[in-house]
C-alpha atoms as a PDB file:
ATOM      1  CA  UNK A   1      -5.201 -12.182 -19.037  1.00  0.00           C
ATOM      2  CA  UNK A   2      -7.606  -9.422 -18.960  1.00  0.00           C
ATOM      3  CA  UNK A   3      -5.729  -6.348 -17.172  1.00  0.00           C
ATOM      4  CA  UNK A   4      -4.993  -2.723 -18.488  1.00  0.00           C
ATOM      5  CA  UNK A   5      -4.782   0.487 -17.089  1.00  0.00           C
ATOM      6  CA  UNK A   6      -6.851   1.928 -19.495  1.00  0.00           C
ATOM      7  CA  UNK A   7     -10.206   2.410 -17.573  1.00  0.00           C
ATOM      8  CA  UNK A   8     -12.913   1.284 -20.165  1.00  0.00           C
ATOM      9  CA  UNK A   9     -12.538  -2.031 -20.129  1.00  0.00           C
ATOM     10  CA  UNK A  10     -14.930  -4.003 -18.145  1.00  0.00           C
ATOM     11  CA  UNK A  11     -14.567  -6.153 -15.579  1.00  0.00           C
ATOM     12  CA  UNK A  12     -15.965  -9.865 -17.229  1.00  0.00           C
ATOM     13  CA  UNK A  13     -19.774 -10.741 -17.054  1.00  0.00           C
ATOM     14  CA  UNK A  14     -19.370 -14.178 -18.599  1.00  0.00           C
ATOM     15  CA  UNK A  15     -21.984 -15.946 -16.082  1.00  0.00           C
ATOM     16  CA  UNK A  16     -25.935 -15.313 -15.317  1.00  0.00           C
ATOM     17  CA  UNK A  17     -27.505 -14.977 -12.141  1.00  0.00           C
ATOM     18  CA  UNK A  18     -30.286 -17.025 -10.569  1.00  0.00           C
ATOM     19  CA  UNK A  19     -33.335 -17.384 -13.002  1.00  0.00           C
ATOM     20  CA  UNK A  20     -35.054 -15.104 -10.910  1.00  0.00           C
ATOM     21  CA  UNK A  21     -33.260 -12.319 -11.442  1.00  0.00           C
ATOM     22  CA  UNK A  22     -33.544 -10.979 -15.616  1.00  0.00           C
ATOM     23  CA  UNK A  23     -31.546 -13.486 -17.002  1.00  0.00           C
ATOM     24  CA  UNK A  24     -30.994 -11.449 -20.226  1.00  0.00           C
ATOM     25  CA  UNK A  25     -28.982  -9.090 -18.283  1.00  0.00           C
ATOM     26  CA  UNK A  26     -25.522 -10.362 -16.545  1.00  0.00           C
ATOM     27  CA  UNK A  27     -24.897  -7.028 -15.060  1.00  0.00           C
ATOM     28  CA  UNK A  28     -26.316  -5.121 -12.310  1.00  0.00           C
ATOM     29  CA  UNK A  29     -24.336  -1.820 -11.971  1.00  0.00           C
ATOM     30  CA  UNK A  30     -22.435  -0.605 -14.575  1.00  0.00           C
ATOM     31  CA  UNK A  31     -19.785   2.376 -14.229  1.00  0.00           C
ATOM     32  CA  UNK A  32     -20.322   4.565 -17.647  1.00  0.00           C
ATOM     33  CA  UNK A  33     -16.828   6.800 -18.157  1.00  0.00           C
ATOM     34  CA  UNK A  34     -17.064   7.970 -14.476  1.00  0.00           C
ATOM     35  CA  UNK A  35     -15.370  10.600 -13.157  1.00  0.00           C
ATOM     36  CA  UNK A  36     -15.458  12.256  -9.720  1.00  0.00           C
ATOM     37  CA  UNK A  37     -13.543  14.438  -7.198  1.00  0.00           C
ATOM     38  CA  UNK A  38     -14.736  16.088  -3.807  1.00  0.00           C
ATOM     39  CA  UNK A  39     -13.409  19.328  -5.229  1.00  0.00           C
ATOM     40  CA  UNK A  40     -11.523  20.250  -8.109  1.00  0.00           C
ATOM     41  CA  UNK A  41      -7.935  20.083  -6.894  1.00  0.00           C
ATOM     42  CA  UNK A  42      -7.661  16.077  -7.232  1.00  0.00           C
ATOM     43  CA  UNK A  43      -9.540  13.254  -8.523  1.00  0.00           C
ATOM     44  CA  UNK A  44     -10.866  10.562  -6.835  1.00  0.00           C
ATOM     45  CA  UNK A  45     -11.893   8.192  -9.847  1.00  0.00           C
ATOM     46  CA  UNK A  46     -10.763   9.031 -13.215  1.00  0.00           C
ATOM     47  CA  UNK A  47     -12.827   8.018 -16.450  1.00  0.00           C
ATOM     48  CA  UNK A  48     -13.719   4.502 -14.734  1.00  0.00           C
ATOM     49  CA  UNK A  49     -15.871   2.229 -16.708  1.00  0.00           C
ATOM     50  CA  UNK A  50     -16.907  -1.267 -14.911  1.00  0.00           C
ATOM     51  CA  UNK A  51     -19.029  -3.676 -14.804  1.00  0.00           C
ATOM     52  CA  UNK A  52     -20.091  -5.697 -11.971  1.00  0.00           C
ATOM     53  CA  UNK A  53     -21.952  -9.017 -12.647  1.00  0.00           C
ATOM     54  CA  UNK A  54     -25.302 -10.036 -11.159  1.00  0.00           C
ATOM     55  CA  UNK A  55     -25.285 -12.777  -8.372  1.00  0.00           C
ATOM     56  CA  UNK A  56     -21.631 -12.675  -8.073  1.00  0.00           C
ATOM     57  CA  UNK A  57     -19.118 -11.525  -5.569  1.00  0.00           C
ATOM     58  CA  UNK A  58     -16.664  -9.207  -7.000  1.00  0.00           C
ATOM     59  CA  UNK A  59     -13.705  -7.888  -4.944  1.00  0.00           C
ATOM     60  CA  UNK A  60     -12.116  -4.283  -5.343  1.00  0.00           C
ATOM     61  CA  UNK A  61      -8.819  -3.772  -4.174  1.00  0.00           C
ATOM     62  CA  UNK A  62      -6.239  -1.350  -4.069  1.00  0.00           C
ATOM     63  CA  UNK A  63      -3.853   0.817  -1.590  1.00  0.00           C
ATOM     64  CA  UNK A  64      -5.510   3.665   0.582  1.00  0.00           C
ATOM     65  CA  UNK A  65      -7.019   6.325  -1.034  1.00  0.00           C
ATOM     66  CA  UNK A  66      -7.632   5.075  -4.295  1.00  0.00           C
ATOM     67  CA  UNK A  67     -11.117   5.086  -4.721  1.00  0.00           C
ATOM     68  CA  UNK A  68     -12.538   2.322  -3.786  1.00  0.00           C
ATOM     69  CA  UNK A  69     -14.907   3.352  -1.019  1.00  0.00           C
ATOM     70  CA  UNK A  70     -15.753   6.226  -3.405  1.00  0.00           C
ATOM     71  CA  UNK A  71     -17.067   3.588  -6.035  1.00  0.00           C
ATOM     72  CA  UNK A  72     -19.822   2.180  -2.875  1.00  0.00           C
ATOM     73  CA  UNK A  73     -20.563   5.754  -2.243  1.00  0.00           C
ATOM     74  CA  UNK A  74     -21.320   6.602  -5.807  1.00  0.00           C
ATOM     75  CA  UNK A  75     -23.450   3.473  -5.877  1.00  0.00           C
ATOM     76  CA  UNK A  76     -25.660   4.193  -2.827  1.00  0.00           C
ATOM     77  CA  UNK A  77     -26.138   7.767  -4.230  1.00  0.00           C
ATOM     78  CA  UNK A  78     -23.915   9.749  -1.304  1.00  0.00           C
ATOM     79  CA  UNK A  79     -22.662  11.392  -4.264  1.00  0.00           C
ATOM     80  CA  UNK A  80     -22.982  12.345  -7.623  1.00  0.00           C
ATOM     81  CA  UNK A  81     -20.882  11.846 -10.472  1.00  0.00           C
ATOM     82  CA  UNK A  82     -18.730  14.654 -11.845  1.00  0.00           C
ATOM     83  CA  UNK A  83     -19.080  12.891 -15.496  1.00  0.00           C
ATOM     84  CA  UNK A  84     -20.006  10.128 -16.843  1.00  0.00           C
ATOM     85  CA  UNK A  85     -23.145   7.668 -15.298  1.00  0.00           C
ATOM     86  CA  UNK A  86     -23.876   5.101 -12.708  1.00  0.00           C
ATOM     87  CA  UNK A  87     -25.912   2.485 -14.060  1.00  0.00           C
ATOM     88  CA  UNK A  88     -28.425   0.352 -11.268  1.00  0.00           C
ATOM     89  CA  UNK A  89     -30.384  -2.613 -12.708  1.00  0.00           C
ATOM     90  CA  UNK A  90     -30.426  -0.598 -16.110  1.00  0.00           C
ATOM     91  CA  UNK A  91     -31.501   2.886 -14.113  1.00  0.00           C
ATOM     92  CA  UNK A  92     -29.562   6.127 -14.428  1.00  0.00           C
ATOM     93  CA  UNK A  93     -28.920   7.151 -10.843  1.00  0.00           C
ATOM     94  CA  UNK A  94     -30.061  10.964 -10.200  1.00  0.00           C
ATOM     95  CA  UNK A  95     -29.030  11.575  -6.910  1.00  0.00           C
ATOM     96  CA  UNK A  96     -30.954  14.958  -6.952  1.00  0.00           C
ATOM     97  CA  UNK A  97     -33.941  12.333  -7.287  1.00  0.00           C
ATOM     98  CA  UNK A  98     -35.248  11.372  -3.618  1.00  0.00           C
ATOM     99  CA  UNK A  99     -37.808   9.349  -4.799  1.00  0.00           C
ATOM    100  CA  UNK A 100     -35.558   7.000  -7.133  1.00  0.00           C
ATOM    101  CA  UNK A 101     -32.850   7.267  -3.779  1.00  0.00           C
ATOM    102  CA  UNK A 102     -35.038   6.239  -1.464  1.00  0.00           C
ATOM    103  CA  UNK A 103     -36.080   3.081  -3.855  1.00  0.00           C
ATOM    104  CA  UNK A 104     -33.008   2.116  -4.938  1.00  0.00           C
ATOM    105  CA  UNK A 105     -31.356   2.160  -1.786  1.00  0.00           C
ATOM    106  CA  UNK A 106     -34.111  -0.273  -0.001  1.00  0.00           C
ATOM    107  CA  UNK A 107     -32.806  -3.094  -2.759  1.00  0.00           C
ATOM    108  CA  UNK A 108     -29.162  -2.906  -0.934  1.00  0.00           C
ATOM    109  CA  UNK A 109     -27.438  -3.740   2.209  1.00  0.00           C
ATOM    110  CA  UNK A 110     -24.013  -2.115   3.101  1.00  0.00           C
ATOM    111  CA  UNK A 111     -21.719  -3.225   5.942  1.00  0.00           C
ATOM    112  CA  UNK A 112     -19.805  -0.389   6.993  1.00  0.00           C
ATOM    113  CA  UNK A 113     -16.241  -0.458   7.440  1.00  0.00           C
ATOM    114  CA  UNK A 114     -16.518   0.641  11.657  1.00  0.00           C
ATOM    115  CA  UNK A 115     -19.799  -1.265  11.761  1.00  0.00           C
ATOM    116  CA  UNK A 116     -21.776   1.735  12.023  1.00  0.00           C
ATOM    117  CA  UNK A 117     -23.772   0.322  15.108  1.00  0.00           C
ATOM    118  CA  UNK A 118     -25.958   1.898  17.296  1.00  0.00           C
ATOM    119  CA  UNK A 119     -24.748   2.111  20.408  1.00  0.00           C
ATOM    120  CA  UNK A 120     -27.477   2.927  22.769  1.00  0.00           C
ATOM    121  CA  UNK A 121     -29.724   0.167  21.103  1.00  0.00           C
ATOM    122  CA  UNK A 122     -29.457  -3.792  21.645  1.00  0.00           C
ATOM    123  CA  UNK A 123     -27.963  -6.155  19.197  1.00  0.00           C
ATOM    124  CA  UNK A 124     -31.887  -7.220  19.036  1.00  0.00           C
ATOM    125  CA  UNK A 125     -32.711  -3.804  18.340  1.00  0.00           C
ATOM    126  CA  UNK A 126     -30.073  -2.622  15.644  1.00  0.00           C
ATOM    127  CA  UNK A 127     -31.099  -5.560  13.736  1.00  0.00           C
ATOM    128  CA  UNK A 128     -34.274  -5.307  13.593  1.00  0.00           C
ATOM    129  CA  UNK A 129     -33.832  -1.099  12.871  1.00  0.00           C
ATOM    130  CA  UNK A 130     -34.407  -1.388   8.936  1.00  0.00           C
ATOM    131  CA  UNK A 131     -37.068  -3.852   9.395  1.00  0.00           C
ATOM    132  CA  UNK A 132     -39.051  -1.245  11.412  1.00  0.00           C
ATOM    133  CA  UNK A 133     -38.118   1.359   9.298  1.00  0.00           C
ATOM    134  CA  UNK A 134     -38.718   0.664   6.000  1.00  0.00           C
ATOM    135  CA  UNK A 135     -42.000  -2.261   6.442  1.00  0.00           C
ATOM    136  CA  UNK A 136     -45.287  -2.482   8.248  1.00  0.00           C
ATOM    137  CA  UNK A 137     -44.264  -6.181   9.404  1.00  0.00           C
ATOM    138  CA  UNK A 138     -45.690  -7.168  12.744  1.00  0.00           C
ATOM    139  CA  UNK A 139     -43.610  -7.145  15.956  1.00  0.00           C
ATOM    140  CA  UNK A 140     -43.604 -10.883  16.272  1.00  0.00           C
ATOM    141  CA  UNK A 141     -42.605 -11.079  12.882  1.00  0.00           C
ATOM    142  CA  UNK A 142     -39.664  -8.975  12.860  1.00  0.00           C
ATOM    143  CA  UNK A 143     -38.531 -10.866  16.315  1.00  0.00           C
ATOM    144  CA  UNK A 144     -38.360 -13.973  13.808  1.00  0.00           C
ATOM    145  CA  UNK A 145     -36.885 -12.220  10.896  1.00  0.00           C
ATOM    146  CA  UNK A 146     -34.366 -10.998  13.140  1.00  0.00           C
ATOM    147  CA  UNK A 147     -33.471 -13.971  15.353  1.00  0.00           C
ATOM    148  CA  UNK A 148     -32.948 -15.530  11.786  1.00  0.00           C
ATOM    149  CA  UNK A 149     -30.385 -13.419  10.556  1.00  0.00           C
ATOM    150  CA  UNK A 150     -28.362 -13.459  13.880  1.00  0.00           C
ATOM    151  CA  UNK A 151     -28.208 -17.291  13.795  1.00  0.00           C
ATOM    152  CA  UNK A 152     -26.979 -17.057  10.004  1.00  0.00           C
ATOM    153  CA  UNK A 153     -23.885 -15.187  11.819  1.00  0.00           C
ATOM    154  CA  UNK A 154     -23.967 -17.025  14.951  1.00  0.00           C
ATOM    155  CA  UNK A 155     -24.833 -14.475  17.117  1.00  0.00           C
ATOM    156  CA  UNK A 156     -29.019 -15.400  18.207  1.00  0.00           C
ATOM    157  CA  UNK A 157     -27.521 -15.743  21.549  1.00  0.00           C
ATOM    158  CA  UNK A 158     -26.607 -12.242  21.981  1.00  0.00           C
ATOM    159  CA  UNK A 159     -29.590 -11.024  20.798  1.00  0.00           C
ATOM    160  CA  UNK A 160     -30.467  -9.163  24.093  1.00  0.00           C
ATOM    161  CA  UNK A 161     -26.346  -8.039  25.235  1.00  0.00           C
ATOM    162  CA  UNK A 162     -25.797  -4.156  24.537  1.00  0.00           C
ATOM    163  CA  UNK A 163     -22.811  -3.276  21.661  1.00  0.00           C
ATOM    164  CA  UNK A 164     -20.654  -2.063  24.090  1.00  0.00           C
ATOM    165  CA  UNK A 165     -20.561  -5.501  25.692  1.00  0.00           C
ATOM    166  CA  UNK A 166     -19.284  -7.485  22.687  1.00  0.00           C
ATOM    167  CA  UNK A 167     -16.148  -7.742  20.808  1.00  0.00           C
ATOM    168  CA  UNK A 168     -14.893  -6.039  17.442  1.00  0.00           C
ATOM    169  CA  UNK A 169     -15.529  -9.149  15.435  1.00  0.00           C
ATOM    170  CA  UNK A 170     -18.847  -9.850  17.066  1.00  0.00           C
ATOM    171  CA  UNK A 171     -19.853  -6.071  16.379  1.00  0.00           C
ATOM    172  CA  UNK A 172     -18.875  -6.980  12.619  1.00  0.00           C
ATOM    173  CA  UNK A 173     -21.240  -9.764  12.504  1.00  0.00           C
ATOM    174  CA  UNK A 174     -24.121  -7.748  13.795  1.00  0.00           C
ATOM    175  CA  UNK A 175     -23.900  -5.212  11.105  1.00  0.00           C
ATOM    176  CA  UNK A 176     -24.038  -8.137   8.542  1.00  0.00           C
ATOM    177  CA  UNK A 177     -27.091  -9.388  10.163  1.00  0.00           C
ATOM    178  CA  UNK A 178     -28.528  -6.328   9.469  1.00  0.00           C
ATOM    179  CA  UNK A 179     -26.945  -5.641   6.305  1.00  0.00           C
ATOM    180  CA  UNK A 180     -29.160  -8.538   5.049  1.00  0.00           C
ATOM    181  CA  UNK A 181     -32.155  -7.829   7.011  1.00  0.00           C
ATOM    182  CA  UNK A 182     -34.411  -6.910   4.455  1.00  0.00           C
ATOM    183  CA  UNK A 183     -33.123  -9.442   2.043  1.00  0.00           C
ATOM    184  CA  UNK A 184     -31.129  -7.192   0.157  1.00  0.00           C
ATOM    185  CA  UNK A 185     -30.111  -8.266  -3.979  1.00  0.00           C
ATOM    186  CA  UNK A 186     -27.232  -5.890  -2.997  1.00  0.00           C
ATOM    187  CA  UNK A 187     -24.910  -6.417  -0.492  1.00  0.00           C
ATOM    188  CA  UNK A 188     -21.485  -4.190  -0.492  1.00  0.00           C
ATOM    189  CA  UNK A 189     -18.834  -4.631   2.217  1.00  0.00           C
ATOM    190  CA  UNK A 190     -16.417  -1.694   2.908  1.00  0.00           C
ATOM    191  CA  UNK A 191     -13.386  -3.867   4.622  1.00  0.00           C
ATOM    192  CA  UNK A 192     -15.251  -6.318   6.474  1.00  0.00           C
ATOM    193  CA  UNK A 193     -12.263  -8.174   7.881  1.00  0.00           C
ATOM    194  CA  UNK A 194     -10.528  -5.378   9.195  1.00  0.00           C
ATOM    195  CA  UNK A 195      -9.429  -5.742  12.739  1.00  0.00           C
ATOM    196  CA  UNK A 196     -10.955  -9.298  12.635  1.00  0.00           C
ATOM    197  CA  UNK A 197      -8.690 -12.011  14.040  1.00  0.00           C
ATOM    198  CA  UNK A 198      -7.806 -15.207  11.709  1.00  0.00           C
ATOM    199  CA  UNK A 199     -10.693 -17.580  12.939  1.00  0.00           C
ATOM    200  CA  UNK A 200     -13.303 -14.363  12.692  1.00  0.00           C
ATOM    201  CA  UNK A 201     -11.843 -13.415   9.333  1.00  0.00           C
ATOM    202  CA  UNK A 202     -12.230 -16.897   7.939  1.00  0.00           C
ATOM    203  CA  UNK A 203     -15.791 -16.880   9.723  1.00  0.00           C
ATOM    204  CA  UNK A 204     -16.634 -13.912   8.070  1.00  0.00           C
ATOM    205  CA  UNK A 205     -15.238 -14.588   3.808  1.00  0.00           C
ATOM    206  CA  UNK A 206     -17.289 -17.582   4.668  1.00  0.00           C
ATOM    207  CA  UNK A 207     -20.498 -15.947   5.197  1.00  0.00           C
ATOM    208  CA  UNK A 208     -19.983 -13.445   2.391  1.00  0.00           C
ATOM    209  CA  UNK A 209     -19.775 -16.433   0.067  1.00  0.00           C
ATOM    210  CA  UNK A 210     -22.210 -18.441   1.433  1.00  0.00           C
ATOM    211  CA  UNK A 211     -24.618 -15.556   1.689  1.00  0.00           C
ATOM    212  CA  UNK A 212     -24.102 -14.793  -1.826  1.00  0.00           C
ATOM    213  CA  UNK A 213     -24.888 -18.124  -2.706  1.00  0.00           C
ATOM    214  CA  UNK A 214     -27.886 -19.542  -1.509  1.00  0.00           C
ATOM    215  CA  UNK A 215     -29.721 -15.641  -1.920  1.00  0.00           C
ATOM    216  CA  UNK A 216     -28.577 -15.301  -5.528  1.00  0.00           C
ATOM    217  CA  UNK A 217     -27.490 -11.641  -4.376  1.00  0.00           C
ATOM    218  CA  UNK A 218     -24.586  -9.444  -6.039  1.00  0.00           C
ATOM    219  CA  UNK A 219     -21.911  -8.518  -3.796  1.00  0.00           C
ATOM    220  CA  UNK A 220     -19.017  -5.982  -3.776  1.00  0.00           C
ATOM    221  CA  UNK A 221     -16.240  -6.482  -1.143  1.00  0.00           C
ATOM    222  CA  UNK A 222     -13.691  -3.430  -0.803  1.00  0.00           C
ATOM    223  CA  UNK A 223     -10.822  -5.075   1.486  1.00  0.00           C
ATOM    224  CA  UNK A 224      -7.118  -4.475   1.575  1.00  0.00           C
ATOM    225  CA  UNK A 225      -6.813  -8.742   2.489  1.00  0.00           C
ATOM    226  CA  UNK A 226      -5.707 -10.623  -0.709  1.00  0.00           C
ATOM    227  CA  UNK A 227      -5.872 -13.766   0.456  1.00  0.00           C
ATOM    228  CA  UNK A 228      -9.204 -14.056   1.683  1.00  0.00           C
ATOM    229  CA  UNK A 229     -10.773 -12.015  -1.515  1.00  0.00           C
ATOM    230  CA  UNK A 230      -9.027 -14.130  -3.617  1.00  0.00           C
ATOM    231  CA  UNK A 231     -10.696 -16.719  -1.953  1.00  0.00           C
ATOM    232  CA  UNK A 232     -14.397 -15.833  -1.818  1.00  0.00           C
ATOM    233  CA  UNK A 233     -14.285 -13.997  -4.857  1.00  0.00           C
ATOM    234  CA  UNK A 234     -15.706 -15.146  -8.579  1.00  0.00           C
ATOM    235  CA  UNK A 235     -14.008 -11.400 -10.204  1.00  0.00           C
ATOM    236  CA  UNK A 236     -11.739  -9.171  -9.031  1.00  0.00           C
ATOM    237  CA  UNK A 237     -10.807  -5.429  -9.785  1.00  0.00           C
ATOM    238  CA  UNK A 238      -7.378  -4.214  -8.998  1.00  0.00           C
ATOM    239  CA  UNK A 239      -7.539   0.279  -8.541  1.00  0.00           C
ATOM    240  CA  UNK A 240      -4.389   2.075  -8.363  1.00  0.00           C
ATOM    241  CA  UNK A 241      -3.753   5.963  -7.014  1.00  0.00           C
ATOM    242  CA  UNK A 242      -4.956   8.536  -9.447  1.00  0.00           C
ATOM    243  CA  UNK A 243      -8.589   6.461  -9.540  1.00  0.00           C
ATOM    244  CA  UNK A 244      -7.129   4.459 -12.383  1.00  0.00           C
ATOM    245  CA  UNK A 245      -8.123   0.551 -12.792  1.00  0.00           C
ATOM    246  CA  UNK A 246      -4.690  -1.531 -13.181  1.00  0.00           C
ATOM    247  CA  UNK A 247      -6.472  -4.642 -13.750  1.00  0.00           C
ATOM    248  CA  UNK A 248      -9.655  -7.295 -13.507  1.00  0.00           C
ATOM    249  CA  UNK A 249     -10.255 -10.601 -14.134  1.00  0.00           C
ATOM    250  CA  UNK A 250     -10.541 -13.827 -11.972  1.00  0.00           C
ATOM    251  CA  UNK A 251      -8.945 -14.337  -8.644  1.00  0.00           C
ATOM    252  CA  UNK A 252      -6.322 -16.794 -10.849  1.00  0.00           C
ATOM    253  CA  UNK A 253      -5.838 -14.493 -13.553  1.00  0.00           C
ATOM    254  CA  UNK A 254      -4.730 -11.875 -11.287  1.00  0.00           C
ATOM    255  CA  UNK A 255      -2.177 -14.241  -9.393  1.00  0.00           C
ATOM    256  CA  UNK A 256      -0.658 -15.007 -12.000  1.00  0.00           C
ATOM    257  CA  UNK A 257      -0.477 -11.753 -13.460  1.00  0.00           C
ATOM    258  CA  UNK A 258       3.103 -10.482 -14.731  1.00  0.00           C
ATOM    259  CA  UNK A 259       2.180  -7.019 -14.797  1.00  0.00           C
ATOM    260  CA  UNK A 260       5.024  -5.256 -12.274  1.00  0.00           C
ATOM    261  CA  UNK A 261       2.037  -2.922 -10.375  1.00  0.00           C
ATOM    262  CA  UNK A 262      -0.327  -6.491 -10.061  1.00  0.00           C
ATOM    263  CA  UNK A 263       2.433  -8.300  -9.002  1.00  0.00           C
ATOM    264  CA  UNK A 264       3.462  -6.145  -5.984  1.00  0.00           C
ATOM    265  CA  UNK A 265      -0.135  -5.229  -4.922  1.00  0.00           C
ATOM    266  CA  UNK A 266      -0.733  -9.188  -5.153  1.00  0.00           C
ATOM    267  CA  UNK A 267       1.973 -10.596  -3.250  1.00  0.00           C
ATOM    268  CA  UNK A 268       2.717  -7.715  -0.930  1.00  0.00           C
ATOM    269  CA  UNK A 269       6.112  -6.876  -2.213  1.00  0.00           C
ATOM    270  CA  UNK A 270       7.497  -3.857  -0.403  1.00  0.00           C
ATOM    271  CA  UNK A 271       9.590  -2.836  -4.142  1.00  0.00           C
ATOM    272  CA  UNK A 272       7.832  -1.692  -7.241  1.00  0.00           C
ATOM    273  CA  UNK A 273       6.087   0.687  -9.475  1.00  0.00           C
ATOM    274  CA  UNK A 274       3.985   1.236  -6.296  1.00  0.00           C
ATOM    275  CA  UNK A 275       5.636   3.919  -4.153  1.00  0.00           C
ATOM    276  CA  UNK A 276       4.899   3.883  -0.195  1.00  0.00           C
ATOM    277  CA  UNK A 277       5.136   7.795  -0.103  1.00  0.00           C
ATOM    278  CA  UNK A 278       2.264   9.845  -0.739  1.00  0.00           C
ATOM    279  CA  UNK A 279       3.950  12.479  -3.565  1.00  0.00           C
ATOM    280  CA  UNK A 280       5.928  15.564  -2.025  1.00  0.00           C
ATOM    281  CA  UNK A 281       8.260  18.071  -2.566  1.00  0.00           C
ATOM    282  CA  UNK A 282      11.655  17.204  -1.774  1.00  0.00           C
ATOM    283  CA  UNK A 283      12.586  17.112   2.012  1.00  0.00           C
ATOM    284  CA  UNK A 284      14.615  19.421   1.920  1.00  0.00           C
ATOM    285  CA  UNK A 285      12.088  22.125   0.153  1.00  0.00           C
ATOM    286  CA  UNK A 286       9.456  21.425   3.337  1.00  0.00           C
ATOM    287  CA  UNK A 287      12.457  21.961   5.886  1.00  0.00           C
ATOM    288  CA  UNK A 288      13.617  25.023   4.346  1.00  0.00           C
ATOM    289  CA  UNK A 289      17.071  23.851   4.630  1.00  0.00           C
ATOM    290  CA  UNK A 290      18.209  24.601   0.873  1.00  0.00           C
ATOM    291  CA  UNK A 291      17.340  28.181   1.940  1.00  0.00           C
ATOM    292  CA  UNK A 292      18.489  28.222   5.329  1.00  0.00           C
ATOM    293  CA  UNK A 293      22.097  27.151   3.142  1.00  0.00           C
ATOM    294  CA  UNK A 294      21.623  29.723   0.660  1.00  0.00           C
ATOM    295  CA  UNK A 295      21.584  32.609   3.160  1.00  0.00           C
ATOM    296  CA  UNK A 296      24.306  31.056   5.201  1.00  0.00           C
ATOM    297  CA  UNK A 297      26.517  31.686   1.882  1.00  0.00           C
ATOM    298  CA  UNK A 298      24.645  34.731   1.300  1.00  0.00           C
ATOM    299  CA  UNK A 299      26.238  36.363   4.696  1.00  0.00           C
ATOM    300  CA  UNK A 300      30.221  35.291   4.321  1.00  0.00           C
END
């Protein structure tokens, strides 16, 4: 099984994309010895090298904090690297680069993790946002384009309610509908099933699959749900605390991993190399209790 925790091994790119897309290249973004930290107290990611394969959905999971969302942000260009390069389609991202920003950025779709809505605008109207912003398309053709993409998540219907009068999981599917409004060859999804109930979480893997599919797109899910990313998913990369990649390989290769930190991530188990408490100094240390005791003895 392919799993380490050193981070330059890469995730497997054993299968091409569509025929449209350059079938002498299997990989679409490619993590070069990356590095990166909001400040230089504590690493977020630390000397990751990936792969992720063209017109396939990989999954990246791993507890809180460990980088995951960073990897998405480093991807769309909200940040730099502190070492090392982000590859896109063979192009060295400069995020000091508007120009290459602004290009690269039109060829993806992200679904936020709150749905990043707009509030004050229909579900009509936050569809069809990046339609009007980024093309000269005609009005009745963006009502089509639009009307399209809410019936691929079963939402045409409320095409003319406001956000604020539909549900969580209906307010997930809008921001896929226009997370794929401009036909995007990247689509990344930061924990789109969050807060979803079991018939909207199954509604939504389903579409993330099924989108992938029949548009020959590359997607990236980050979720904290196993189960349903082992089920959509054709790789999967397992990140650890410390930005550190534990392991990758297919949905099966990770289930049946016997690595101890796989194993508990995979199966939930509360027991493991995987502590629940963030690192501290001893209880006692932040109470001041072992010095509240030493002067106690101090003054007999």
């Amino acid at each position: 099984m392919p799993e380490s925790t050193a981070a330059e091994r890469p995730v497997p790119t054993r299968c091409a994309g569509p025929a449209s897309l350059k079938p002498h290249d299997d990989t679409l973004i490619e993590f070069d010895h990356v590095t990166f930290g909001y400040d230089a107290s504590r690493l977020i990611l630390n000397d990751i090298s990936l792969k992720f394969p063209r017109g396939k959905v990989t999954a990246i999971i791993g507890s809180s904090g460990c980088g995951k969302t960073t990897l998405m942000r480093l991807i769309a260009g909200v940040h730099g690297a502190t070492s090392g390069r982000v590859v896109f389609d063979g192009e060295v991202l400069d995020v000091r680069n508007k120009a290459q920003m602004f290009r690269l950025r039109r060829r993806l779709g992200m679904l936020f993790q709150f749905g990043a809505l707009f509030t004050d605008l229909t579900v009509f109207d936050n569809v069809a946002f990046p339609l009007r912003e980024h093309t000269d398309l005609p009005e009745a053709l963006i009502r089509d384009i639009v009307l399209m993409k809410l019936n691929a998540v079963g939402l045409r219907g409320a095409a003319s309610l406001r956000i604020s009068e539909v549900s969580g999981g209906m307010a997930r599917r809008i921001a896929l509908a226009r997370a794929i409004a401009l036909d995007p060859e990247l689509i990344m999804y930061d924990e789109p099933f969050a807060g979803l109930d079991l018939i909207s979480m199954g509604v939504a893997a389903k579409l993330i699959r099924t989108l992938n599919d029949i548009t020959g797109c590359t997607s990236l899910v980050v979720s904290h749900d196993v189960p349903e990313c082992m089920a959509i998913s054709d790789y999967v990369v397992l990140m650890a605390n410390g930005g550190r990649i534990v392991a990758h390989g297919t949905p099966a290769e990770l289930m049946g991993s016997s690595d101890p930190e796989t194993r508990q991530f995979t199966r939930g188990e509360p027991d493991g190399p995987v502590k629940f408490h963030y690192p501290a100094p001893e209880m006692a240390v932040d109470f001041g209790v072992q010095g509240a005791a030493g002067n106690a003895g101090a003054g007999r």
